[in-house]
Protein backbone atom coordinates (compact mmCIF):
# COMPACT_ATOMS: atom_id res chain seq x y z
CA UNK A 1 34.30 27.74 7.43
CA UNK A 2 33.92 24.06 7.53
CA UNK A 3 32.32 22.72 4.62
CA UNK A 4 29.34 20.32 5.41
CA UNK A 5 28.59 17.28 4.56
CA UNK A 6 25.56 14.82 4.78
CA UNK A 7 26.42 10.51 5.04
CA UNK A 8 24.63 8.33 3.33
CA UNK A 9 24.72 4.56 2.91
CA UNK A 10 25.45 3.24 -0.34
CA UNK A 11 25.59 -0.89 -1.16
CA UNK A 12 26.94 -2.74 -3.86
CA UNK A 13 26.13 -6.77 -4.92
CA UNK A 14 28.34 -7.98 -2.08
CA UNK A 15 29.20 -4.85 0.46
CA UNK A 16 27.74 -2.65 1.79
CA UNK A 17 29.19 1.40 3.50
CA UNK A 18 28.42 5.11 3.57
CA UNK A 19 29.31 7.94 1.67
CA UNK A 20 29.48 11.72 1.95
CA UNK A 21 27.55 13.80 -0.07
CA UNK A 22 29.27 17.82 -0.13
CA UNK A 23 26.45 20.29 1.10
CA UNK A 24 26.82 23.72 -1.08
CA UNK A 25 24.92 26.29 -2.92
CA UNK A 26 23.79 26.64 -6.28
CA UNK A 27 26.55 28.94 -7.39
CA UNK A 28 29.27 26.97 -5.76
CA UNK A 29 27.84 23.82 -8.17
CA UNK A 30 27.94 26.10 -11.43
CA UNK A 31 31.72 27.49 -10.30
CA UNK A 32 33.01 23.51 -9.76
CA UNK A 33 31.13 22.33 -13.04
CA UNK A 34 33.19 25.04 -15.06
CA UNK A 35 36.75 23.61 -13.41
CA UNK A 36 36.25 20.35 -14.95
CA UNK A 37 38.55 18.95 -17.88
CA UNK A 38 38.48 21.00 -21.11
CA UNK A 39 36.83 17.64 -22.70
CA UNK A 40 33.82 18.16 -20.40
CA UNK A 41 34.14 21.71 -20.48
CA UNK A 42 33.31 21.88 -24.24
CA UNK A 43 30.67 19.53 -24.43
CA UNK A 44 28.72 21.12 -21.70
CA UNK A 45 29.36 24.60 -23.10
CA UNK A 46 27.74 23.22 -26.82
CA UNK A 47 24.57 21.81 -24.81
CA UNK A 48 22.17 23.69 -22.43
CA UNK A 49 23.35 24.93 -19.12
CA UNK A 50 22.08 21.79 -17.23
CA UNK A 51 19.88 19.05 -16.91
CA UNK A 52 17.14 19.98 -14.91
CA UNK A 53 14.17 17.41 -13.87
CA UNK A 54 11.83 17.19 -10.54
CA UNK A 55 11.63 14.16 -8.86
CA UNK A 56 9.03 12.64 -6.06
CA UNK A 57 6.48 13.96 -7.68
CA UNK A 58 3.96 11.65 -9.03
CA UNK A 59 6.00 8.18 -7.17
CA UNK A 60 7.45 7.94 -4.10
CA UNK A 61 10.22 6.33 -5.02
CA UNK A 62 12.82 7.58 -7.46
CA UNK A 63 15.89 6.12 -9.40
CA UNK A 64 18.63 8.19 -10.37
CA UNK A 65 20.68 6.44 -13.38
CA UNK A 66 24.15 7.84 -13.90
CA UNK A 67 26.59 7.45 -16.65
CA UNK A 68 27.86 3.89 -16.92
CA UNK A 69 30.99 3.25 -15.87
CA UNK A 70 30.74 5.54 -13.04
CA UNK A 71 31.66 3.62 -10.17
CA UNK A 72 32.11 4.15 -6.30
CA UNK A 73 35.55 2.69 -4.19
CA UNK A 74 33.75 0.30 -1.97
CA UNK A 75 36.53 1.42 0.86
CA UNK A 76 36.78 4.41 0.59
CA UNK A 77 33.12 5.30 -0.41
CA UNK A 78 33.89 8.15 -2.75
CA UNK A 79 32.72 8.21 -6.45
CA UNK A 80 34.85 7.53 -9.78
CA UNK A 81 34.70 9.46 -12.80
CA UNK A 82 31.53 11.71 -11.30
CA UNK A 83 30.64 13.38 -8.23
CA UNK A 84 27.22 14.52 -6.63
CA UNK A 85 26.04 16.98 -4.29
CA UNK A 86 23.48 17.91 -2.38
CA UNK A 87 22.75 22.05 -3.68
CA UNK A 88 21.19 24.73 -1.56
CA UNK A 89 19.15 27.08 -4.06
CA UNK A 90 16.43 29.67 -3.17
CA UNK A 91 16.65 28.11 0.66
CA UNK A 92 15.36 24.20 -1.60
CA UNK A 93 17.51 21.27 -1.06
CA UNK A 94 18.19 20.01 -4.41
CA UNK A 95 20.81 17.01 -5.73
CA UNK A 96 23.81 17.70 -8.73
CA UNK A 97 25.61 15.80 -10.36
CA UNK A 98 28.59 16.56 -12.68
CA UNK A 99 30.33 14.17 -14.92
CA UNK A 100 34.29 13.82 -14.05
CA UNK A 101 35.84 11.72 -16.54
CA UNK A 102 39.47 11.01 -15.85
CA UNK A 103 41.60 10.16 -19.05
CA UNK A 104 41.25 6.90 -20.78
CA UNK A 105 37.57 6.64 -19.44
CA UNK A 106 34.47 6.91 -21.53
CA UNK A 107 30.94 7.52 -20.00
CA UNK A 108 28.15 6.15 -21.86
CA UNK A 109 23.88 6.82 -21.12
CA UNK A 110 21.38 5.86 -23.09
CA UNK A 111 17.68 5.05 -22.64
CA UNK A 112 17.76 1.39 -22.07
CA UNK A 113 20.56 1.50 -19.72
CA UNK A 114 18.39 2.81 -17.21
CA UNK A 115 15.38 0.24 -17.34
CA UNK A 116 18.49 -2.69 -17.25
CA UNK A 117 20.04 -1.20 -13.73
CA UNK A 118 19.39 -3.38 -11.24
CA UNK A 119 19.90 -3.54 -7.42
CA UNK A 120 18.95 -6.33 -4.62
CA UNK A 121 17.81 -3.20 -2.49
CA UNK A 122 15.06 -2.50 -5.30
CA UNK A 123 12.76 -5.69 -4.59
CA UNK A 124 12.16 -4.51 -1.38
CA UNK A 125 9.70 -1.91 -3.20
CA UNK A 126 6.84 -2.83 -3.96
CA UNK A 127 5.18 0.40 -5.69
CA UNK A 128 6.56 1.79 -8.82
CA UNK A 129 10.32 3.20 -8.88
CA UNK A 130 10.22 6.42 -11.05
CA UNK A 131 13.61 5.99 -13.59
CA UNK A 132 15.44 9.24 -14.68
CA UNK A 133 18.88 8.89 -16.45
CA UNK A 134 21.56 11.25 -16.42
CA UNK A 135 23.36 12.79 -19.54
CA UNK A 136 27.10 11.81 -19.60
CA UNK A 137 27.94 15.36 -21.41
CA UNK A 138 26.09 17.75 -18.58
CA UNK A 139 25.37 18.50 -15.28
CA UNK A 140 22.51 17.69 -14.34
CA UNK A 141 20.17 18.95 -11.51
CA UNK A 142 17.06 17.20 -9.78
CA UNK A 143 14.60 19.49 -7.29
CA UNK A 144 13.61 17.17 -4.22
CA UNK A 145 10.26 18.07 -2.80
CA UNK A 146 9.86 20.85 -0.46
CA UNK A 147 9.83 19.16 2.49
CA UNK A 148 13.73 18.13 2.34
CA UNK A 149 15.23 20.36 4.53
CA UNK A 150 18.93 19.79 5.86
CA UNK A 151 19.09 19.66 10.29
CA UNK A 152 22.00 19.42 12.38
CA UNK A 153 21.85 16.04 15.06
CA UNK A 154 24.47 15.52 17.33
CA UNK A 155 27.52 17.66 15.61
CA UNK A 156 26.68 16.09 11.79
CA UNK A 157 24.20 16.96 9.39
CA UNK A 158 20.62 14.84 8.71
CA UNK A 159 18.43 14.29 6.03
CA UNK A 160 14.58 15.25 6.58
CA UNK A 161 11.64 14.80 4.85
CA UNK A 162 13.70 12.24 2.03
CA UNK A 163 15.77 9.56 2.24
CA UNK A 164 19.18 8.76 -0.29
CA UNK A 165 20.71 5.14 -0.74
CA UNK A 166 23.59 4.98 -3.50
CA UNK A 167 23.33 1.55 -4.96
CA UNK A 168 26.21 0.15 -7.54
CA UNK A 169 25.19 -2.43 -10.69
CA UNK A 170 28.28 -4.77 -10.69
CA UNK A 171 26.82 -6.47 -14.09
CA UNK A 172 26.69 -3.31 -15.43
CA UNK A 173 29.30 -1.13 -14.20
CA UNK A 174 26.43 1.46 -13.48
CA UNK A 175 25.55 3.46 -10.14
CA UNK A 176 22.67 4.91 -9.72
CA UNK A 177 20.89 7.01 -6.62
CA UNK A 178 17.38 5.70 -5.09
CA UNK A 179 15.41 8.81 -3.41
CA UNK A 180 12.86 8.04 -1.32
CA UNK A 181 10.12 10.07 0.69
CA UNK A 182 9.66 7.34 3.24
CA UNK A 183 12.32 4.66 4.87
CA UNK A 184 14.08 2.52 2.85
CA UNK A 185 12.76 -0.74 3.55
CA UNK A 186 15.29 -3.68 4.29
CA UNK A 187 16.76 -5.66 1.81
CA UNK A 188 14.76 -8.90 0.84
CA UNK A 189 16.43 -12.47 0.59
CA UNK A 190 17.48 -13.00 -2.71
CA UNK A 191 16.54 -16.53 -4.35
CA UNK A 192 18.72 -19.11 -5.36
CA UNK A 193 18.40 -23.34 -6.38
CA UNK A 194 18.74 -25.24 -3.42
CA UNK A 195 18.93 -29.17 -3.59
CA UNK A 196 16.19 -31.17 -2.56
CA UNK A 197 17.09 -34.07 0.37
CA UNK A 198 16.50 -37.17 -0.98
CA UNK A 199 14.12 -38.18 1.64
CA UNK A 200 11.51 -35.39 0.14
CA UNK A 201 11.54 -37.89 -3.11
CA UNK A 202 9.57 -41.11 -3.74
CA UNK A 203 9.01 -43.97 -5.82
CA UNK A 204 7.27 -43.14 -9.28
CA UNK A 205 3.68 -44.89 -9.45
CA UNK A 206 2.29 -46.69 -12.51
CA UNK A 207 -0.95 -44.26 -13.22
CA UNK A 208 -0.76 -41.63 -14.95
CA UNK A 209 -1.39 -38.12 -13.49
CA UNK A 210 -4.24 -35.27 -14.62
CA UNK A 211 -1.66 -32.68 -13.46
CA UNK A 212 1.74 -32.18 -12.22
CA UNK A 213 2.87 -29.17 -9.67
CA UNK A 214 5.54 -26.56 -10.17
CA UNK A 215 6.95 -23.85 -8.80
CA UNK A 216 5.87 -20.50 -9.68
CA UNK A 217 8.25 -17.52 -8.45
CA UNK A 218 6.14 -13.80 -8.91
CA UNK A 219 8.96 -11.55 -8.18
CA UNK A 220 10.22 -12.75 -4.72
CA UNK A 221 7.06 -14.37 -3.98
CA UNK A 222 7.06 -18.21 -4.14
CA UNK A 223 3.52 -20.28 -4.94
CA UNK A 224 2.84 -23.40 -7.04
CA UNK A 225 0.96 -23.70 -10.25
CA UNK A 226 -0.75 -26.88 -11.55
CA UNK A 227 -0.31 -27.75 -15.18
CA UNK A 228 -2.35 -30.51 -16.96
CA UNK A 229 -1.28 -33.80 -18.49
CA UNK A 230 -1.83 -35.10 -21.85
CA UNK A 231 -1.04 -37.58 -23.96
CA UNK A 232 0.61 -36.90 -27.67
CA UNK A 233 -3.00 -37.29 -29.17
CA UNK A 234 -4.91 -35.59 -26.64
CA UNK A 235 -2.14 -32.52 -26.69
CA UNK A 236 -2.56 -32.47 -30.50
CA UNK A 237 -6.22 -32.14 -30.06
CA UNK A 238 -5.92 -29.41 -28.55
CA UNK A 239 -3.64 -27.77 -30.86
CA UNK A 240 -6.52 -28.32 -33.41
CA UNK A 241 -8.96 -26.81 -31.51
CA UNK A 242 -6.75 -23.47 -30.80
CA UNK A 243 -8.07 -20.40 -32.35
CA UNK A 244 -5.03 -19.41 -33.72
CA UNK A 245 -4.61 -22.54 -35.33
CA UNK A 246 -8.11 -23.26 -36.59
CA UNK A 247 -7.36 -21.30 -40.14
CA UNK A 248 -4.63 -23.76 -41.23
CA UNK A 249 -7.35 -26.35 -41.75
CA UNK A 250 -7.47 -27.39 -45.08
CA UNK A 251 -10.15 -29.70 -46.80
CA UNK A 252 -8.36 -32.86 -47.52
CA UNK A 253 -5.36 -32.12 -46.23
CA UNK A 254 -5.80 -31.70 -42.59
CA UNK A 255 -4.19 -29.05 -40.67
CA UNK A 256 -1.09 -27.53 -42.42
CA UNK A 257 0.84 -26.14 -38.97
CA UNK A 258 4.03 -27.29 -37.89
CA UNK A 259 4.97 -27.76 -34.23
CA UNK A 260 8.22 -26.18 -32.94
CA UNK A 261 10.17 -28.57 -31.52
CA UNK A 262 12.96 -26.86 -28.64
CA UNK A 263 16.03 -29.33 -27.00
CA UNK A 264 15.51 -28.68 -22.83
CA UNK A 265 19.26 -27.46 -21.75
CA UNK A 266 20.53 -27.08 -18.57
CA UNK A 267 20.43 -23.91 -17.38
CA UNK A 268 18.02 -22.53 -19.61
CA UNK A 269 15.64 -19.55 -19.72
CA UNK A 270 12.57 -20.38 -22.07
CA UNK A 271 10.49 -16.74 -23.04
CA UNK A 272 7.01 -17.24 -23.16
CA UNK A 273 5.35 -14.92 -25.74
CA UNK A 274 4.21 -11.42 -24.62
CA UNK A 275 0.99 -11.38 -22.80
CA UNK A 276 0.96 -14.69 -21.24
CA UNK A 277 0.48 -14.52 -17.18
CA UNK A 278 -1.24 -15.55 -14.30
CA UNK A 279 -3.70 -14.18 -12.75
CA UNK A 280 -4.59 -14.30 -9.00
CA UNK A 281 -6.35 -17.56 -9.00
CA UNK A 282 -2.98 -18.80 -10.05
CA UNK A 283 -4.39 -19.79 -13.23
CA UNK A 284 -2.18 -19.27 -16.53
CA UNK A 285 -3.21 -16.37 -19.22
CA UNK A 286 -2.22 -15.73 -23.09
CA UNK A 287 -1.50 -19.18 -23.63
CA UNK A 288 -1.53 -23.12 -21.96
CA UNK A 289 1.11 -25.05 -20.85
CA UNK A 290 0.82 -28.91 -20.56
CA UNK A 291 3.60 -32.15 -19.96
CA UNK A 292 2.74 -34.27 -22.29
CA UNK A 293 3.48 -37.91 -23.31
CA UNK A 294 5.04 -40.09 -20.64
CA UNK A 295 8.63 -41.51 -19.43
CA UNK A 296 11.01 -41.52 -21.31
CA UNK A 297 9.68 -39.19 -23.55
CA UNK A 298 7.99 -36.74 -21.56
CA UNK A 299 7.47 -32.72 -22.95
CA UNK A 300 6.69 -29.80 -22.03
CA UNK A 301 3.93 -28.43 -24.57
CA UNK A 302 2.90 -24.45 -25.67
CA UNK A 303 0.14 -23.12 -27.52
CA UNK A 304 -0.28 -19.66 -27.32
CA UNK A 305 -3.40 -17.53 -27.57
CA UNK A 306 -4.47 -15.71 -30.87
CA UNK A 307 -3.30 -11.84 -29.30
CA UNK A 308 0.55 -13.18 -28.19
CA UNK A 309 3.07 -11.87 -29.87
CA UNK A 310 7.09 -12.19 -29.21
CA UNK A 311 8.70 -10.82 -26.27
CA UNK A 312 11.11 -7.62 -26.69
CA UNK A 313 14.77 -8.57 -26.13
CA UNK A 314 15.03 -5.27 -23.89
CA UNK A 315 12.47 -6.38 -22.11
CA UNK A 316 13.85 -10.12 -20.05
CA UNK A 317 17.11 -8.14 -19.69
CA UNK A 318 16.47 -7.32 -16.20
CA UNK A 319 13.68 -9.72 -15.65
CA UNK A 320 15.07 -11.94 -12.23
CA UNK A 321 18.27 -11.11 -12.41
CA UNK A 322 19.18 -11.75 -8.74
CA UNK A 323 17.91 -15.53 -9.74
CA UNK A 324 19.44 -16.04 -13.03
CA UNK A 325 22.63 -13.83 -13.15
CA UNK A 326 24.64 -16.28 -11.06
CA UNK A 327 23.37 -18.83 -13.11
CA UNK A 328 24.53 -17.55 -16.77
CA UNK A 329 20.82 -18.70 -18.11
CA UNK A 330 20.94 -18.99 -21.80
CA UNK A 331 17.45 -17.47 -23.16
CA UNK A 332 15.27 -18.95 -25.57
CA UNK A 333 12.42 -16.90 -27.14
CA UNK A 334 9.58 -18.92 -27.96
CA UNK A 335 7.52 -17.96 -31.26
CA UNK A 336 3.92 -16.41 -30.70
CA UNK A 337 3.18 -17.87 -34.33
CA UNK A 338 3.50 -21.72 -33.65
CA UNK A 339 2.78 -24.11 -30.77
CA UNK A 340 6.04 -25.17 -29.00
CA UNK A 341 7.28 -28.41 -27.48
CA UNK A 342 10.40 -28.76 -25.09
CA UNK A 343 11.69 -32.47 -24.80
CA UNK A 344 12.84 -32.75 -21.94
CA UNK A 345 14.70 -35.93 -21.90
CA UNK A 346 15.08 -39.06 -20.05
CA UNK A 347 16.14 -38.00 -17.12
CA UNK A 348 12.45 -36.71 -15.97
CA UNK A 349 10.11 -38.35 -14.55
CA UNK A 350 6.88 -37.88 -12.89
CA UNK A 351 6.71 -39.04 -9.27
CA UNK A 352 3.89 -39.12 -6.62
CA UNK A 353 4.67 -37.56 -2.98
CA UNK A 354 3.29 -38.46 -0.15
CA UNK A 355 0.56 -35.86 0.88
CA UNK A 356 1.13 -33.85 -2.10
CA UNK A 357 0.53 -33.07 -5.62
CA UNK A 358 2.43 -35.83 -8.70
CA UNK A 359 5.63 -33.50 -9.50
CA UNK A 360 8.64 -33.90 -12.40
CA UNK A 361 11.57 -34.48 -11.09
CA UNK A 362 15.48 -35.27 -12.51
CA UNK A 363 14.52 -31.65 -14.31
CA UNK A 364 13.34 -28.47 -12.29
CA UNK A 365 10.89 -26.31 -13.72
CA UNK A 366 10.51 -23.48 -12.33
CA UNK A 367 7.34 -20.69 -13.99
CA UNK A 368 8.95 -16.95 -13.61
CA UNK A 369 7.01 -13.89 -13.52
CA UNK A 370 7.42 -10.12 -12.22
CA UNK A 371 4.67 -7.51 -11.85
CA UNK A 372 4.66 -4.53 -14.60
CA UNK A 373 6.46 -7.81 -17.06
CA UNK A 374 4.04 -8.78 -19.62
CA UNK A 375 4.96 -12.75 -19.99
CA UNK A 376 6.40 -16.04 -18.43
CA UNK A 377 9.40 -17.72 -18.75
CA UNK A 378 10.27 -21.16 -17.98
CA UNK A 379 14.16 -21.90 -15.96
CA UNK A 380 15.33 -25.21 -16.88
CA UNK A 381 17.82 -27.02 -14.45
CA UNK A 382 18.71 -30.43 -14.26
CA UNK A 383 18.68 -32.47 -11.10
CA UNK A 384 16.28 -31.92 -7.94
CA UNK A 385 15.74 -28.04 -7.30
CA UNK A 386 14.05 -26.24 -4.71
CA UNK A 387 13.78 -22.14 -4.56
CA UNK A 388 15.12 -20.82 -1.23
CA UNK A 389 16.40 -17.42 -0.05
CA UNK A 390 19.74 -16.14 1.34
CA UNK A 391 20.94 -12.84 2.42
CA UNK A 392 22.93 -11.03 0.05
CA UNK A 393 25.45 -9.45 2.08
CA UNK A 394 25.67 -12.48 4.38
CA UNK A 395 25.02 -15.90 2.53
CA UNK A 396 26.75 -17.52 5.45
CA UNK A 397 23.67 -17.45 7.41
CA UNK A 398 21.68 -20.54 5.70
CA UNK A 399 19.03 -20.58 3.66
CA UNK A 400 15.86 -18.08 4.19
CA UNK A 401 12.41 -19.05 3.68
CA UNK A 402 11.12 -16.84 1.02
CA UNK A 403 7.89 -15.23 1.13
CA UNK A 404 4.49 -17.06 0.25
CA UNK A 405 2.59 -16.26 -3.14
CA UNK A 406 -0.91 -16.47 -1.85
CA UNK A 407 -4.13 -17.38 -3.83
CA UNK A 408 -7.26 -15.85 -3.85
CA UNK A 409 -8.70 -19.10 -2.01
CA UNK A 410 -6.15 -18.73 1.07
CA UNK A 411 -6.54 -15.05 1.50
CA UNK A 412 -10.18 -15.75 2.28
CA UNK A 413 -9.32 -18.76 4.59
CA UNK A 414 -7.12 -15.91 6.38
CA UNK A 415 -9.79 -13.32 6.84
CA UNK A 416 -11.46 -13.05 10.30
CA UNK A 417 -14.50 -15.71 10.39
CA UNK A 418 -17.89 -13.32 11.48
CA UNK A 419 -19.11 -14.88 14.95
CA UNK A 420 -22.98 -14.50 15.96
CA UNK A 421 -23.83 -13.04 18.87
CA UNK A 422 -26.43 -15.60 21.26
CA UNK A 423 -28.86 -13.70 23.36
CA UNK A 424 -27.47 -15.58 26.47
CA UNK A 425 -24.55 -13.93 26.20
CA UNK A 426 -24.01 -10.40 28.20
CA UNK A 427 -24.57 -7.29 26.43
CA UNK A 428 -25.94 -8.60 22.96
CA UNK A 429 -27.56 -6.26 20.82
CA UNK A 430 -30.75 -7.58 21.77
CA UNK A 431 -30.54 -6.64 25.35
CA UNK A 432 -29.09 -3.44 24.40
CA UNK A 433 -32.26 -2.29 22.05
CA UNK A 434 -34.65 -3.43 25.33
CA UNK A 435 -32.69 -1.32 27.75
CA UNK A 436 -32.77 1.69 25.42
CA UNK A 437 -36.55 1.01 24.69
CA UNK A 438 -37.07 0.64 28.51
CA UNK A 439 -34.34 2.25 30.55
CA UNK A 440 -35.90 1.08 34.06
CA UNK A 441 -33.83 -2.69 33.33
CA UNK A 442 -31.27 -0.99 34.63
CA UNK A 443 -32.75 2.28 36.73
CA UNK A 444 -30.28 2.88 39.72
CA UNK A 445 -31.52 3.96 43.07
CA UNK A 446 -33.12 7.54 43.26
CA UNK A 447 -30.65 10.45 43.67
CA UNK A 448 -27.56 8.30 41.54
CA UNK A 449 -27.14 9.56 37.90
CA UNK A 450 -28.30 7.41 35.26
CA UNK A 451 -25.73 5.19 33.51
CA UNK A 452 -26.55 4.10 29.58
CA UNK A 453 -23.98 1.50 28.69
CA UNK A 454 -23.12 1.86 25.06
CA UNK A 455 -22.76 -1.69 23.93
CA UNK A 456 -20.97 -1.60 20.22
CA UNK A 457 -21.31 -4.90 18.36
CA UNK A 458 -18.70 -7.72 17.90
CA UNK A 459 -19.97 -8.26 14.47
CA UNK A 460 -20.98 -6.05 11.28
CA UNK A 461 -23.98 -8.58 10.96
CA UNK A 462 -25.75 -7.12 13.96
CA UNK A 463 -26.33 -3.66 12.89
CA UNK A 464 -29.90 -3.07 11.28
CA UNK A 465 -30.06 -3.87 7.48
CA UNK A 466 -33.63 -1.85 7.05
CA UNK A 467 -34.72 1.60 6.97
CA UNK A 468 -37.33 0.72 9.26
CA UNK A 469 -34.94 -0.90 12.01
CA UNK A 470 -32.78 1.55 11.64
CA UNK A 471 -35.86 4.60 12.61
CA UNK A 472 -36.95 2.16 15.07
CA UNK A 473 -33.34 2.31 17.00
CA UNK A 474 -32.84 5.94 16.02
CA UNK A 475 -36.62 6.62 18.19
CA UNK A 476 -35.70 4.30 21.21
CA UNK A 477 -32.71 6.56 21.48
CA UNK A 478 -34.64 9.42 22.09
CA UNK A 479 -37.14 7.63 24.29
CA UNK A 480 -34.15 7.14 26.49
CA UNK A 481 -32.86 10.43 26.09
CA UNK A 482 -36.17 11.71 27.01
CA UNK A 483 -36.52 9.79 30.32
CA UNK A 484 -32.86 10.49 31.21
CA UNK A 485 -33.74 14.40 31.54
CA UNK A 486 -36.99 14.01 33.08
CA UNK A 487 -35.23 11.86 35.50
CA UNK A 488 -32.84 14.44 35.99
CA UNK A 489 -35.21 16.90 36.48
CA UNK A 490 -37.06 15.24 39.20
CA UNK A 491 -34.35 14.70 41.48
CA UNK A 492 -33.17 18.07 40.94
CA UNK A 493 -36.37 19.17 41.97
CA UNK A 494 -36.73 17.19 45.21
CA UNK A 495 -33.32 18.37 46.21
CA UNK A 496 -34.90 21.90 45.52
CA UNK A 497 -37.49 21.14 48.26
């Protein structure tokens, strides 16, 4: 008997192959999970049988985290140190997995290892990826919905009703399997900094700005966001006036707080405190940025609303990491307590484009955010950045445009525009209502059935707003239906004769 197998594809950072997943039943997984080394063999005779979980049942996406440090030979497609299947129980398609640790390796799982996995392939999802991780010490067992059924195509074994990707963290030496119930959409272009030409620069201007432009990056989406300028005085003004800050006003001694004063550095990741965001009129939340003073001493100021509070570490670990793991970003976690100012150095400047919005350049600032991430966080780079995207698997292709971060404005510029109907023009609703309300406009010769064109409007305008239009429509319709049988019966009865 040939043993059957199912391929899937599985991708790592760079590459990208298939794999074959062993088709058997339920007791064939229990017999293999017992042959495994004695180590194994003890720890998964002191725990419970298996792991057992359901998946694809309240997401439509699922993430399967296994132990770390097993891995998959990108050549060869098989997995190291672990092996799954897909298990035939009760007539159910189900996946297993059992933990194979060769000597000298150690598996490791904990909690947080699952919410750090990360994958290109994931940002192609846009709805919420259900993460389940796998013990290191058991077998563990998933049911797939009941629509996963096995079907032979062509000579080889299919998938139905689910699709399987294997996808390999490099970072973090972790593989992991996504389950979907629908296709797997393509991968996404990842971002990266791409130099601006020189000819996209200008000369600086002597006047002073109201507000500079940056870029603002919500997952793979790419916008701008306009910050305000202020001078030293006017920023600390404003620090004054803060909520948060109001209480350290003393009589007689002025305000007691103490501004926290941050170095930029290249390469830099600057945490915003937890709750700040922006919302879809891509204005900021939780807290206020500003560039203040002038060159050479311009800053970037902070003050944060009375609610923020500091950002989990766990939390920025896999925050952008297709961005900033190339660029070894050192991260900076800015108090919620204080107001914060970044000096940026002499090197910026503010410049005017042509046709455009005053912007800093000689440092790039680029605002980060990611949907279900509850902050901001401000990359640092020195020189002349732009954010452009690349394919993953093939950066030799150039530079992608990535995908455009539209405001609330533009996405009603974009909707359809509602045209009126003119009563010179054929079939309005007008003409319509007469020729149901008198059906002899367009009475054909005697003995020809009688033809009521159905006109349906253009626009949603045109329909009747009142009860009363409304009843008066609803009775010309059965005017007309009236005089379309007693038309009918006439005819028939001078045939009769």
């Amino acid at each position: 008997m040939t043993l059957k197998t199912v391929s899937i594809p599985f991708s790592t950072s760079k590459q990208t192959g298939f794999t074959d997943l062993k088709v058997i039943s339920h007791s064939e997984f229990v017999s293999i999970a017992e042959r495994v080394s004695l180590t194994a063999k003890e720890a998964l005779s002191k725990a419970r049988p298996y792991f057992r979980r359901r998946i694809l049942r309240e997401s439509d996406h699922s993430l399967i985290v296994l132990p770390k440090n097993v891995t998959i030979d990108p050549f060869t497609g098989k997995t190291i140190h672990g092996q799954i299947f897909l298990v035939i129980e009760h007539g159910f398609l189900n996946i297993g997995f059992i933990p194979m640790p060769e000597e000298g390796c150690k598996l490791v799982q904990y909690s947080r290892l699952k919410e750090q996995f990360y994958h290109c392939q994931l940002n192609s999802i846009s709805k919420r990826i259900g993460r389940i991780e796998t013990p290191e010490n058991k077998r563990s067992f998933f049911d797939l919905p009941a629509s996963s059924k096995l079907e032979d195509s062509l000579g080889k074994s299919v998938l139905i009703g689910i699709h399987i990707m294997l996808l390999f963290d490099d970072k973090e030496s972790t593989l992991a399997l996504l389950c979907c119930k629908y296709l797997i959409p393509p991968v996404l272009p990842v971002p990266i900094l791409y130099p601006k030409l020189r000819c996209q620069l200008v000369q600086e201007e002597s006047s002073s700005p109201t507000q500079v432009e940056i870029f603002y990056s919500l997952d793979h989406q790419l916008g701008h966001i306009k910050i305000p300028c202020l001078s030293k005085e006017e920023f600390e003004q404003c620090i004054c006036g803060s909520v948060p800050f109001k209480r350290s006003f003393k009589e007689g001694k002025g305000y007691s707080h103490k501004i926290n004063t941050i170095q930029m550095q290249d390469d830099c990741l600057l945490v915003l405190p937890y709750g700040s965001s922006v919302n879809s009129k891509q204005q900021l939340c939780g807290g206020r940025l500003y560039l203040v003073g002038s060159h050479p001493k311009l800053e970037l100021g902070f003050i944060p609303d009375a609610t923020s509070k500091k950002v989990d570490y766990n939390s920025i670990v896999s925050f952008h990491r297709s961005l900033l793991d190339p660029l070894g970003v050192a991260r900076k976690f800015i108090p919620a307590g204080s107001c914060t100012k970044i000096l940026l150095g002499e090197e910026a400047k503010v410049l005017f484009p042509l046709n455009a919005s005053p912007s800093v350049i000689g440092i790039s600032l680029f605002l980060l955010s990611s949907r279900g991430k509850h902050f901001l966080s401000v990359l640092f780079k020195r020189g002349d950045y732009k954010l452009v995207g690349i394919n993953p698997f093939n950066p030799n292709e150039g530079v992608l445009p990535l995908s455009k971060l539209m405001t609330c404005s533009e996405i009603e510029q974009e909707l359809p525009s509602k045209r009126s109907r003119i009563e010179s023009e054929p079939e309005t609703s007008k003409q319509s209502q007469e020729i149901l309300l008198n059906p002899s406009l367009e009475k054909p010769e005697t003995g020809e059935t009688v033809a009521i064109k159905l006109v349906e409007p253009e626009n949603t305008s045109t329909y009747p707003n009142t009860e009363e239009e409304r009843r008066a429509i609803a009775a010309s319709g059965l005017l007309a239906l009236a005089h379309i049988q007693t038309t009918s019966a006439l005819n028939y009865h001078s045939e009769t004769k």
